[in-house]
Protein backbone atom coordinates (compact mmCIF):
# COMPACT_ATOMS: atom_id res chain seq x y z
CA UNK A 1 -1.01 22.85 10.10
CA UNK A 2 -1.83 20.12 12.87
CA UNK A 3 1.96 19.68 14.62
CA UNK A 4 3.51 16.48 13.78
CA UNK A 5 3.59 13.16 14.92
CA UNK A 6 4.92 9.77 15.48
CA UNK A 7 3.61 6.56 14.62
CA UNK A 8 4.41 2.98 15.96
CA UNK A 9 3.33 -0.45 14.38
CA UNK A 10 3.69 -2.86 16.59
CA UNK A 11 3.00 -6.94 16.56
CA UNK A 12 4.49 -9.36 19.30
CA UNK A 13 3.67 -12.51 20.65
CA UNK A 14 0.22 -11.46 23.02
CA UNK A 15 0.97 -11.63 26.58
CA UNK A 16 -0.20 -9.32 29.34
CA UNK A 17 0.54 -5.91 30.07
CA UNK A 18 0.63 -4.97 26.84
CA UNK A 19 -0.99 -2.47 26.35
CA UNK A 20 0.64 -0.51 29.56
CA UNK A 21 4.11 -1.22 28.40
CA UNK A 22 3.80 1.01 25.17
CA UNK A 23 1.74 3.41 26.73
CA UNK A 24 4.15 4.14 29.58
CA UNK A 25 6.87 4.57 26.77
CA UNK A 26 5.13 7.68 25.41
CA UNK A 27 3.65 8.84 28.72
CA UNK A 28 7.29 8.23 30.51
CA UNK A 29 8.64 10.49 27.92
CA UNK A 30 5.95 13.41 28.27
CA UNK A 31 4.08 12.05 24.92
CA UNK A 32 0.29 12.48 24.50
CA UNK A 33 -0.95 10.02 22.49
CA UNK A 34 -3.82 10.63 20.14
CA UNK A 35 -4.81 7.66 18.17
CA UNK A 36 -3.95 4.41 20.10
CA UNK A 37 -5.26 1.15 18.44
CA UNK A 38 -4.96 -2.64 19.33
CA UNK A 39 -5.81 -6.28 18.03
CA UNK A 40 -5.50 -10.01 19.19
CA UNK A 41 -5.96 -12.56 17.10
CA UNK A 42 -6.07 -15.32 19.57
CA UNK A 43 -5.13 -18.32 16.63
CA UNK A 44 -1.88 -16.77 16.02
CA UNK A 45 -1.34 -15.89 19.42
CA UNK A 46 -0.33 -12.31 18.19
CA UNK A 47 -0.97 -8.49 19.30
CA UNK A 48 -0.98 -5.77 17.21
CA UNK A 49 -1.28 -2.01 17.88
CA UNK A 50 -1.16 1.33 16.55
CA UNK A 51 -0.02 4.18 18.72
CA UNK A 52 0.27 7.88 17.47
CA UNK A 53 1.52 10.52 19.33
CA UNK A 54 2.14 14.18 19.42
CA UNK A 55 5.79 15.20 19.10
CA UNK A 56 5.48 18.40 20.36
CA UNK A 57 6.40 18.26 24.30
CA UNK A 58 7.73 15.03 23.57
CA UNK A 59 11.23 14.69 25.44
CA UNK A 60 13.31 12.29 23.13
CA UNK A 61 14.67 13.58 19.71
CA UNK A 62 13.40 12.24 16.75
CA UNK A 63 16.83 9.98 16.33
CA UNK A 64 16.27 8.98 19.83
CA UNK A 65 12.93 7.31 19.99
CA UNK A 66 14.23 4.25 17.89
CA UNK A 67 16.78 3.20 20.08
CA UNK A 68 14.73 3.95 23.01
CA UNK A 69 12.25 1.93 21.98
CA UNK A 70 14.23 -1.16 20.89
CA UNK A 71 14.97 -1.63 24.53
CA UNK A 72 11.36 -2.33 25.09
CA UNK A 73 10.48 -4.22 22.21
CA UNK A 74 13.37 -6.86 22.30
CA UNK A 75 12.25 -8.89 25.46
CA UNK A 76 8.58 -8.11 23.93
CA UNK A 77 10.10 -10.39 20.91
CA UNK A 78 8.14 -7.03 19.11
CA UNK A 79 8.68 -6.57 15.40
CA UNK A 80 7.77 -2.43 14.85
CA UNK A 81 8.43 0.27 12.61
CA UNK A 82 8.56 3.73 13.49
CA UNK A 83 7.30 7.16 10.90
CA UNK A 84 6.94 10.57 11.15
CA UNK A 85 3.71 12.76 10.03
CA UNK A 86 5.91 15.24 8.21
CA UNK A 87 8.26 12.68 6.26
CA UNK A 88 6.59 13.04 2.60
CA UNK A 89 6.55 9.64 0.92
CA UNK A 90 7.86 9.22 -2.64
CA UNK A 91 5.67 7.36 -4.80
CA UNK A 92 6.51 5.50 -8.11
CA UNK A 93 3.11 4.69 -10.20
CA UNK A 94 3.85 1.94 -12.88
CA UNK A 95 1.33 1.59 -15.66
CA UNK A 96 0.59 0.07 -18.93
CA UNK A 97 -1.87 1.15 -21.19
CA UNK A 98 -5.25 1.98 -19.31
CA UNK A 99 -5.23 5.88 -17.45
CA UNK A 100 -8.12 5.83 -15.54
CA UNK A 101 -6.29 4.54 -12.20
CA UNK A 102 -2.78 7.06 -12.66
CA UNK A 103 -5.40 10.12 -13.11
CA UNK A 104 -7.26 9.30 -10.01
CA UNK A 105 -3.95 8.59 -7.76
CA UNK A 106 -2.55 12.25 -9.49
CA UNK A 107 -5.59 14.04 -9.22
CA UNK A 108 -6.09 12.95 -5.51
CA UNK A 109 -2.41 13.76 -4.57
CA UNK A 110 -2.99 17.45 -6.43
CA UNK A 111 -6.27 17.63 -3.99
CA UNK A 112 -4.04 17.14 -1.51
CA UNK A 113 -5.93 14.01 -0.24
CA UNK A 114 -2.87 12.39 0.35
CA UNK A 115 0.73 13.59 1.15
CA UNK A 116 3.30 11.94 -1.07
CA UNK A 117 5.29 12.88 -4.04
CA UNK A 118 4.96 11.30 -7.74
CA UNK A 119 7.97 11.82 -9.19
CA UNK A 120 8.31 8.89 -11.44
CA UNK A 121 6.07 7.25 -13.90
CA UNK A 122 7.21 3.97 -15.35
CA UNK A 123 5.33 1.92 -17.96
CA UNK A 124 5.72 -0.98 -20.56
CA UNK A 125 4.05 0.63 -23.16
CA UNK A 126 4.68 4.76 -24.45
CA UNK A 127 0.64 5.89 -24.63
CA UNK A 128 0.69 7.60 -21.50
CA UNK A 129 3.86 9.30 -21.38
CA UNK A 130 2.06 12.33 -22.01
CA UNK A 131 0.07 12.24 -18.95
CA UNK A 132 3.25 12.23 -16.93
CA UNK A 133 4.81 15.53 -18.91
CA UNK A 134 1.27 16.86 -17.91
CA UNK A 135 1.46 16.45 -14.46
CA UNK A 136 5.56 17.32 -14.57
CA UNK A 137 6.54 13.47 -13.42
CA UNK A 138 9.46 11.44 -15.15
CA UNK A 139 8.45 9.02 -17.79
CA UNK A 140 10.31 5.94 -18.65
CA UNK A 141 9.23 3.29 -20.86
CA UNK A 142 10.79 0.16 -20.36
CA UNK A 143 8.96 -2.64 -22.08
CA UNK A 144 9.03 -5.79 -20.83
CA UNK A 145 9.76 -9.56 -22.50
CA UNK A 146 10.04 -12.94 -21.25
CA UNK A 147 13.80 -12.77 -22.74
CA UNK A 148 14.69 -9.02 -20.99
CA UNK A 149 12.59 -9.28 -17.76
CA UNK A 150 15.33 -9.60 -15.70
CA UNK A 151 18.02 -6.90 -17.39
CA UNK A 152 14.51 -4.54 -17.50
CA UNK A 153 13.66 -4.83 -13.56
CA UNK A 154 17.60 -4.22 -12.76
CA UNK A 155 16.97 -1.08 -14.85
CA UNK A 156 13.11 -0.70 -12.75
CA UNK A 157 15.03 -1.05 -9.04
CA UNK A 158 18.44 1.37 -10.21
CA UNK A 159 14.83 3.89 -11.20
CA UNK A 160 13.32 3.42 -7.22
CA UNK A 161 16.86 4.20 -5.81
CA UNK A 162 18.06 7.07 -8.07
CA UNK A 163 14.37 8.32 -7.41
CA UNK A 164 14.73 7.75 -3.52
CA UNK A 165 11.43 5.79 -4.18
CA UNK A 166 9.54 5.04 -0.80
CA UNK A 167 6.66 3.02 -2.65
CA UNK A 168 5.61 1.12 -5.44
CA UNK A 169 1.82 1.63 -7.07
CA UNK A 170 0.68 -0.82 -9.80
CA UNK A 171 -1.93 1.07 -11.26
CA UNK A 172 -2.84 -1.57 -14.19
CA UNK A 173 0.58 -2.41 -14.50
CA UNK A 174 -0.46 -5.67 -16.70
CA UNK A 175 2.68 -7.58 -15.98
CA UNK A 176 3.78 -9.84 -13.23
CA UNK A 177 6.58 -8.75 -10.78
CA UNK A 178 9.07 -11.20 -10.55
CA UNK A 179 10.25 -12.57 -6.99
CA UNK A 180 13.79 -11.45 -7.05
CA UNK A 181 12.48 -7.63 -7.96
CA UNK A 182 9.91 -8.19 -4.48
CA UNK A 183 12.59 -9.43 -2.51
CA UNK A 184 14.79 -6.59 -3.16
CA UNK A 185 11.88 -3.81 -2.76
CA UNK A 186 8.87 -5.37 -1.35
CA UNK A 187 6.96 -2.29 -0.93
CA UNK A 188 4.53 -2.53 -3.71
CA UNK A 189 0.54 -1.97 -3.78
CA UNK A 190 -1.21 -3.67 -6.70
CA UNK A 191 -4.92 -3.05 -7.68
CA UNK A 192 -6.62 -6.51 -9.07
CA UNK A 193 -10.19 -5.95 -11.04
CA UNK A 194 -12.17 -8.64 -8.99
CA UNK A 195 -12.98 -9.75 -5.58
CA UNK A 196 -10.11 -11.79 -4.81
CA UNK A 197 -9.76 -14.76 -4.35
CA UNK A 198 -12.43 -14.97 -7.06
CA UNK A 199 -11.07 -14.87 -10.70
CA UNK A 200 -7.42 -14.29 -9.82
CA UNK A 201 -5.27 -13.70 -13.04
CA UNK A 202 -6.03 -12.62 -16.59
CA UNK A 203 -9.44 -11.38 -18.11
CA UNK A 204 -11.51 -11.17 -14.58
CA UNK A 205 -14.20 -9.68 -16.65
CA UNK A 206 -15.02 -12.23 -19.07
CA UNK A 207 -14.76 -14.81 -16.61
CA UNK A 208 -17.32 -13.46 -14.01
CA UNK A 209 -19.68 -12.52 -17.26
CA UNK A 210 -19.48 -15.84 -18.39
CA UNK A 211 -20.19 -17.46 -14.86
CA UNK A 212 -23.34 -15.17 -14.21
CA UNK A 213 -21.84 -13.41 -11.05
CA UNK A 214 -24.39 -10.99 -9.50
CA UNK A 215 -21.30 -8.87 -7.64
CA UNK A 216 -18.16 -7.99 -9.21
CA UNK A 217 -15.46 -6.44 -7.29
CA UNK A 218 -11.80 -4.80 -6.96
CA UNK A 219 -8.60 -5.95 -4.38
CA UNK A 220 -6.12 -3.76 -3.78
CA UNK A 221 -3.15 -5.97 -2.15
CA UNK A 222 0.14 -6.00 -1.04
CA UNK A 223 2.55 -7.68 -4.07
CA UNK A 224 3.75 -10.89 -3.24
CA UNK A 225 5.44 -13.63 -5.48
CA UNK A 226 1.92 -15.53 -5.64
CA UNK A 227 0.06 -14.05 -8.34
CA UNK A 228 -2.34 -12.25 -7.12
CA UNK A 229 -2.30 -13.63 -3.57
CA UNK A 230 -0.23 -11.02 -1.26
CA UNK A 231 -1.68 -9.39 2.51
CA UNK A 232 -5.30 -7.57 1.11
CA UNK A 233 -5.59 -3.71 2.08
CA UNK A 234 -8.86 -2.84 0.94
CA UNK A 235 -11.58 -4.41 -1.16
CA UNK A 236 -15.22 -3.34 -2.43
CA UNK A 237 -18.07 -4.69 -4.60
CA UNK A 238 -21.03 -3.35 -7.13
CA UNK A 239 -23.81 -4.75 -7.95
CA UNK A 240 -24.06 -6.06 -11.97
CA UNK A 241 -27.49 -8.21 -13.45
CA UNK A 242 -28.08 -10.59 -16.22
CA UNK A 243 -28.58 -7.50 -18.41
CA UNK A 244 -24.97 -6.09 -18.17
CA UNK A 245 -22.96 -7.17 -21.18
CA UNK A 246 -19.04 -7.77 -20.53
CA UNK A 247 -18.47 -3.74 -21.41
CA UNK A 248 -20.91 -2.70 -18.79
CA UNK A 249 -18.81 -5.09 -16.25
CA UNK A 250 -15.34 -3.49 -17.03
CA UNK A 251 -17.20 0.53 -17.01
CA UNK A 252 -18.55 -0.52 -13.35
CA UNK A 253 -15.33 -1.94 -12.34
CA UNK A 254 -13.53 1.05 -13.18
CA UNK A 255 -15.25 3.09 -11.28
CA UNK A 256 -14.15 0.67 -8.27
CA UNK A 257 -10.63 0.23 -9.06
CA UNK A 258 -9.84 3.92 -8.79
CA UNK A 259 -11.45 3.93 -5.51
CA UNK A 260 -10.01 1.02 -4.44
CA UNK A 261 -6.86 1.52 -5.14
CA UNK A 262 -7.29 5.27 -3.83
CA UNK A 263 -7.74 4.39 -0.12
CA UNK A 264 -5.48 1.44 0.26
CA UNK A 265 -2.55 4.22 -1.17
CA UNK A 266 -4.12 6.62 1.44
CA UNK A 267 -3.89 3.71 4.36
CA UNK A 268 -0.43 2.94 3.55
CA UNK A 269 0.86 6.64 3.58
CA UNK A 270 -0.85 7.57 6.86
CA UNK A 271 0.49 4.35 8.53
CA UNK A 272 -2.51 2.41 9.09
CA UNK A 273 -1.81 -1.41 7.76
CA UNK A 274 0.49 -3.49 9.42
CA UNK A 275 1.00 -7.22 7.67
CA UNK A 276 1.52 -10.09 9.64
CA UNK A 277 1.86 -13.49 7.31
CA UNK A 278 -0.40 -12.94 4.81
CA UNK A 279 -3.33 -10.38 6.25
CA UNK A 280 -3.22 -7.85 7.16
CA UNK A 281 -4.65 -5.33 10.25
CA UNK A 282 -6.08 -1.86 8.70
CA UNK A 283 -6.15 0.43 11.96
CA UNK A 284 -8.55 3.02 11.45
């Protein structure tokens, strides 16, 4: 096993020096720093950065770097969060009828392509509680009505703390998050089957069949109250012609959704997205 490390994400207002200021944290400290990324974007008059560093040799304690750090990013006006290579996430997957998406996120963690835990599966609908007694995860259904929404997502947040829940995965969870539930955990990751901002919503499918698109897509996104409108992680296209029917759409877009949804789960776990407003910077 590689030894473990830290990670900072780090946005302030831009200014100079930058760059030497974090550095010259780790390096005052006896870090060596291993993956060290950095953006501008000059409109907002914001920079961004990545920095990942070995622990080993490193002279502050784990419950030391925080503090230590916060004296350099207050005058910095620096908003940052801090992780640890070896801290194993804890991922919820929420689903409603369609598999394909919860397979590929299980059978990916079981490959070991990620590090994170699925303990918990929860779902508006009972068909694939047997997928989560397959895979040894905890099944709750807990359907969902205009009337109960709000009892049912008290129930849905008392779930993610009992199950120390680090993360949120909508994998064709076909139901709309509610603001309060966001504001309370915000850390949710939502696949959409299109290219947002095209054909936000309901039935994608049908409506890029019906307007003769030549490219159909999947979004993988940060949830935000907006339906269908939160910080974008990753996204990705396929090719369809006048010859696909509506079937051959959805069987494509599959195949993209799983993939999708795969890496921006994989970017979030290792540390690489940091949102500021509504985008978001994916550090590679």
């Amino acid at each position: 096993m590689t030894s473990p490390t830290a990670t900072l994400l780090v946005s302030c207002p831009d200014q100079r020096g930058l760059v030497a200021k974090l550095a010259n944290f780790i390096y005052s400290h006896n870090g060596n720093i291993i993956h060290a990324d950095h953006h501008t974007d000059f409109a907002a008059g914001l920079f961004l950065s990545r920095l990942e560093w070995q622990l080993e040799g490193f002279d502050l304690a784990r419950q030391e770097i925080a503090p230590a750090f916060a004296e350099i990013a207050e005058p910095l006006q620096a908003t940052w969060e801090l992780h640890f290579s070896d801290a194993v996430p804890r991922i919820a997957i929420w689903v409603s009828r369609q598999d394909h998406c919860l397979l590929d996120l299980i059978w990916r963690q079981r490959a070991k392509e990620f590090s994170a835990e699925i303990p918990l599966i929860v779902s508006n609908h009972r068909n694939l509680k047997g997928v989560a007694e397959q895979f040894g995860a905890d099944f709750y259904h807990i359907p969902i009505t205009k009337e109960n929404k709000v009892a049912q997502e008290g129930k849905q947040l008392e779930l993610l703390r009992q199950y120390k829940i680090d993360l949120v995965v909508l994998a064709k969870y076909m139901q709309i998050v509610t603001a309060d539930f966001i504001a309370h955990f915000p850390r949710i990751v939502n696949i959409h089957h299109s290219f947002l901002p095209a054909f936000a919503g309901a039935n994608p499918y049908e409506r890029a069949y019906e307007r003769g698109v030549k490219i159909i897509g999947a979004t993988a996104h940060y949830a935000t109250p907006e339906l269908d409108a939160g910080p974008i992680i990753e996204q990705d296209v396929v090719r369809v012609s006048h010859r696909d029917e509506v079937g051959d759409l959805i069987r494509k877009g599959k195949d993209l959704e799983r993939v999708v949804l795969a890496r921006a789960v994989r970017l979030h776990l290792q540390n690489r997205v940091l949102v500021y407003g509504n985008k978001t910077v994916v550090f590679g």
